[in-house]
C-alpha atoms as a PDB file:
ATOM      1  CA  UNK A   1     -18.489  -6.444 -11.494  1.00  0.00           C
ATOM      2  CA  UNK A   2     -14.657  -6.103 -11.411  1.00  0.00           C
ATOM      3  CA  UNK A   3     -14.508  -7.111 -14.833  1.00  0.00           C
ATOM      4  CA  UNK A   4     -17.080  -4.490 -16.148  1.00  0.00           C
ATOM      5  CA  UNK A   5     -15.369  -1.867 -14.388  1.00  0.00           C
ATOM      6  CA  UNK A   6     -11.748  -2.712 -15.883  1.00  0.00           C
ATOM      7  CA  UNK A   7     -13.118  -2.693 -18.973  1.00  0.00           C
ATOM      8  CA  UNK A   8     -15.122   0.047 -18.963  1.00  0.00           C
ATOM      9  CA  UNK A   9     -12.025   2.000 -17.724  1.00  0.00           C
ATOM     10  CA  UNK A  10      -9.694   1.073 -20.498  1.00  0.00           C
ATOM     11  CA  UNK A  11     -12.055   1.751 -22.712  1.00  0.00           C
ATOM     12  CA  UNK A  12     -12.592   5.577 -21.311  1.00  0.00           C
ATOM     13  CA  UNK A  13      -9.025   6.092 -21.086  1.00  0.00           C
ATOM     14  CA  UNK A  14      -7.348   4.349 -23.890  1.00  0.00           C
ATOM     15  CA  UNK A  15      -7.786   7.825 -26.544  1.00  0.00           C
ATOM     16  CA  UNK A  16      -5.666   9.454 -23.631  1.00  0.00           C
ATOM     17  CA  UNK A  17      -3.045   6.839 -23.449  1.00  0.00           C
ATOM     18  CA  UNK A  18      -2.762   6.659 -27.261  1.00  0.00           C
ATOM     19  CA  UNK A  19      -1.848  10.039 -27.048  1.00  0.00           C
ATOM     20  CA  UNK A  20       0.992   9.383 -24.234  1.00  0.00           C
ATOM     21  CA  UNK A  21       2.522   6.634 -26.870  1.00  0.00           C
ATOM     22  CA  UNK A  22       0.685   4.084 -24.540  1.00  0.00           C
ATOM     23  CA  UNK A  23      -0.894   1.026 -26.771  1.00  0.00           C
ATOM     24  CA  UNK A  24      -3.501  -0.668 -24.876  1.00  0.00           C
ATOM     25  CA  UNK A  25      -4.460  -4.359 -25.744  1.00  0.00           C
ATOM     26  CA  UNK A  26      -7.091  -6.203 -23.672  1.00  0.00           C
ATOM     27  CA  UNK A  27      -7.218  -9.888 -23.224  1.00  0.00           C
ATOM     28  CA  UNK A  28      -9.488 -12.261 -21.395  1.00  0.00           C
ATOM     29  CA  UNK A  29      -8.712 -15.348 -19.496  1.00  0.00           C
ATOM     30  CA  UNK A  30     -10.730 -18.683 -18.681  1.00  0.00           C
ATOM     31  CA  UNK A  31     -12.583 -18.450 -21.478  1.00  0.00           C
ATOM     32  CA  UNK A  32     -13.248 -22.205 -21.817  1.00  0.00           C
ATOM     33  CA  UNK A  33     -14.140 -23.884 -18.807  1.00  0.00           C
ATOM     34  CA  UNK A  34     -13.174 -27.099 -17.608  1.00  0.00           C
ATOM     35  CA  UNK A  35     -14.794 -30.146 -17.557  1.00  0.00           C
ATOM     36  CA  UNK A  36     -14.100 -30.656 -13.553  1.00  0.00           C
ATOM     37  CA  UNK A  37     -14.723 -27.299 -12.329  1.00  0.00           C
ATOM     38  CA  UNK A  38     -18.120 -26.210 -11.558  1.00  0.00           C
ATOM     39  CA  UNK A  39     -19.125 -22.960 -13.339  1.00  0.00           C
ATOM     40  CA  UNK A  40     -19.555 -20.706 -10.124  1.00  0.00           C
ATOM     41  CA  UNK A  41     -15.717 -21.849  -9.032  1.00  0.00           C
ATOM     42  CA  UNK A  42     -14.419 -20.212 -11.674  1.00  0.00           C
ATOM     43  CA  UNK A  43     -13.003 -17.006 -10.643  1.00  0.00           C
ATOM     44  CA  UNK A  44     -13.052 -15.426 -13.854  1.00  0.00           C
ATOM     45  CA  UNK A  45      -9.796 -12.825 -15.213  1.00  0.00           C
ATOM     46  CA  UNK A  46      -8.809 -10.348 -18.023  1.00  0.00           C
ATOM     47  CA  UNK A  47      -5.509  -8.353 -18.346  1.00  0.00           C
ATOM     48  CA  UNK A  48      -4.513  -5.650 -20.220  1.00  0.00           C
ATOM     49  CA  UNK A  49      -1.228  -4.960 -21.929  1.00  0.00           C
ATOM     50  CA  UNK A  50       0.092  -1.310 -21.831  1.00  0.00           C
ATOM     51  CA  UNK A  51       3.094  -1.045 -23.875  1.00  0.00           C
ATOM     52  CA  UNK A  52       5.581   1.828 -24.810  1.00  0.00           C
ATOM     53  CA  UNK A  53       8.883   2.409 -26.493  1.00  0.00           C
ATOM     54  CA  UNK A  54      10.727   1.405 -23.103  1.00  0.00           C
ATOM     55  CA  UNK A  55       8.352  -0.286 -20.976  1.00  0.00           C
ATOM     56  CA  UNK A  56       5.942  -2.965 -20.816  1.00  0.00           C
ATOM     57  CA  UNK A  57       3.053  -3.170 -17.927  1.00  0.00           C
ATOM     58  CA  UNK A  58       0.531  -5.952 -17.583  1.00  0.00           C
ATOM     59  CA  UNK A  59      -2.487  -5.135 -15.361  1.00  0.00           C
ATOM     60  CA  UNK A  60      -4.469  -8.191 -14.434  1.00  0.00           C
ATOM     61  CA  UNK A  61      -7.727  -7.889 -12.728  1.00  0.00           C
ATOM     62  CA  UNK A  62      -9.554 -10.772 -11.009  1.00  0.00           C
ATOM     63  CA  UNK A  63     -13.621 -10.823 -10.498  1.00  0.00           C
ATOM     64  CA  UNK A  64     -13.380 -11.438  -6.827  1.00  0.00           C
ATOM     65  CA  UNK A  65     -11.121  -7.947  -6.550  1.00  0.00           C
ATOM     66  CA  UNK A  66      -7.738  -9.655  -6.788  1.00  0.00           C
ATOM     67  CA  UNK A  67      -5.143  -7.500  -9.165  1.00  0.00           C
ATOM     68  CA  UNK A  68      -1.499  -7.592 -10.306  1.00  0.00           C
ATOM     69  CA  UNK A  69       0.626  -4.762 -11.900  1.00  0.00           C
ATOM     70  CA  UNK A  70       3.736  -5.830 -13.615  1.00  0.00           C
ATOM     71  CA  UNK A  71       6.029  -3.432 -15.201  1.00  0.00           C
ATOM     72  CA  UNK A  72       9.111  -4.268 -17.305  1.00  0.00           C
ATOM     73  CA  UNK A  73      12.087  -2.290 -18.557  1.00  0.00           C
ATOM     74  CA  UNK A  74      11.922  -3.514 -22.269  1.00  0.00           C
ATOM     75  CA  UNK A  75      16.048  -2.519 -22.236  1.00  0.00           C
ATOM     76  CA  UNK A  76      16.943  -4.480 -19.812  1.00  0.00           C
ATOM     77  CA  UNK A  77      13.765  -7.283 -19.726  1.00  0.00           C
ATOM     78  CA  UNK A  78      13.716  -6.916 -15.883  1.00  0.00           C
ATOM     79  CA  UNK A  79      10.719  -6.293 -13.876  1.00  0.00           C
ATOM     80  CA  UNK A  80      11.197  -2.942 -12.485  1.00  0.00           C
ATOM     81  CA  UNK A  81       7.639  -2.834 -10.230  1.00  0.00           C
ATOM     82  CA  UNK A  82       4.824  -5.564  -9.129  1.00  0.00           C
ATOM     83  CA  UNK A  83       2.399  -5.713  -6.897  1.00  0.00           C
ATOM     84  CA  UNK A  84      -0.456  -7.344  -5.745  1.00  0.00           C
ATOM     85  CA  UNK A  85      -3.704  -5.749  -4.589  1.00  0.00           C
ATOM     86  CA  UNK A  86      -7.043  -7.361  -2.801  1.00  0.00           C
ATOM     87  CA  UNK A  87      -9.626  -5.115  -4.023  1.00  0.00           C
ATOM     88  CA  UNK A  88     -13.191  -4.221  -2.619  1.00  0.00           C
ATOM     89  CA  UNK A  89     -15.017  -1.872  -4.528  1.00  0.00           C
ATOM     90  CA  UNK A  90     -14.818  -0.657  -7.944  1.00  0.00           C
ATOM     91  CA  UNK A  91     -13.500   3.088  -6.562  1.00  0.00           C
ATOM     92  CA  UNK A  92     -10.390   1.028  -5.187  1.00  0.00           C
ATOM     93  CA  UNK A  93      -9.772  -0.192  -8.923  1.00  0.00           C
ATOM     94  CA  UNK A  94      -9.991   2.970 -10.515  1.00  0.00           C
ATOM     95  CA  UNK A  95      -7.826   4.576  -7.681  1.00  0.00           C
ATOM     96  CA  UNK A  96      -5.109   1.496  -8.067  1.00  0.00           C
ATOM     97  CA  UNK A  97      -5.542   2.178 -12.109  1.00  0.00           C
ATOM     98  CA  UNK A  98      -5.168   5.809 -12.357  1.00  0.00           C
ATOM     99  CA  UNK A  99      -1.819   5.351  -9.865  1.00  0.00           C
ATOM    100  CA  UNK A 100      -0.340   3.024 -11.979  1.00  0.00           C
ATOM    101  CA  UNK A 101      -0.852   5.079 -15.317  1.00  0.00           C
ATOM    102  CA  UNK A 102       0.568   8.191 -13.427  1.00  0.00           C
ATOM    103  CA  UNK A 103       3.794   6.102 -12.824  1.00  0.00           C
ATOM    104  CA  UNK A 104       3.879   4.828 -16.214  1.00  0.00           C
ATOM    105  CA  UNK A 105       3.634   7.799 -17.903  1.00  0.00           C
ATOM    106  CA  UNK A 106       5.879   9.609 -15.688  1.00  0.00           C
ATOM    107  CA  UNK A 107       8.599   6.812 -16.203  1.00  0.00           C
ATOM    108  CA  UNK A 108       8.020   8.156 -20.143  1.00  0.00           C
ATOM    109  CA  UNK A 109       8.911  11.869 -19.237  1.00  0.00           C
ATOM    110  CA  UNK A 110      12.006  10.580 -17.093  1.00  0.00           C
ATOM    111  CA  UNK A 111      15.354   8.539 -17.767  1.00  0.00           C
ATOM    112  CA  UNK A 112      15.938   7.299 -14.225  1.00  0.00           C
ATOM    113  CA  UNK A 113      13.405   4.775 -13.034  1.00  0.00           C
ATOM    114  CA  UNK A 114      14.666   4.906  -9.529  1.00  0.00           C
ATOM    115  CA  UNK A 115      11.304   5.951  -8.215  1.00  0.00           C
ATOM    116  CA  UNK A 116       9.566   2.768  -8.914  1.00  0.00           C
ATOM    117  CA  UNK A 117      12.441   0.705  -6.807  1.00  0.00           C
ATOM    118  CA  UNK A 118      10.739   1.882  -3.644  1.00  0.00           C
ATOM    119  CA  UNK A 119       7.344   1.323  -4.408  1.00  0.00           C
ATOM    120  CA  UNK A 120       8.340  -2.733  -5.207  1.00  0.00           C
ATOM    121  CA  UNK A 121       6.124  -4.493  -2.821  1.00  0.00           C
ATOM    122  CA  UNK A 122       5.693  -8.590  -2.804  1.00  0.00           C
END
């Protein structure tokens, strides 16, 4: 359900962030399963890749509600914000999405990143 919901989000939103200079690339993972694992253990992933001319954010979404948000200063290849959420509901994904696209896109309008520094959580 997770899943479905990421995608279906990126794939409302990605005109918008086209027009922001945000490219958008979505990826799966697990897609072949292994041998030892039974089919119901697999706690299946995708990610998404939002790139612009200084940064580079990776949003990672797990079925069972688990989600990471990387963000990178392309400059200066360091990781300028991650976090970790445990998600329950679909409206918690969209909420966690739509804060981290504000903060991305803001970091496009601004030179100083210093915002971000105090939102880094681990």
């Amino acid at each position: 359900m997770m899943l479905e919901e990421f995608e279906g989000w990126l794939q409302t939103n990605v005109g918008s962030l086209r027009q922001k200079g945000i490219h958008v690339e979505l990826k799966s993972f697990n897609t072949a399963p292994l041998k030892h694992v039974e089919p119901y253990q697999i706690n299946k992933a995708a990610y998404a890749d939002f790139v612009s001319n200084k940064y580079l954010g990776r949003v990672a979404v797990w079925e069972n509600g688990a989600c990471d948000i990387d963000i990178l200063n392309m400059e200066t290849g360091k990781p300028i914000w991650w976090t970790r959420y445990d998600l329950t509901t679909p409206d918690e994904l969209r909420s966690v999405l739509a804060s981290f696209i504000q903060q991305f896109s803001e970091s496009l309008d601004e030179n100083a990143n210093s915002k971000w520094s105090h939102h880094h959580r681990r």
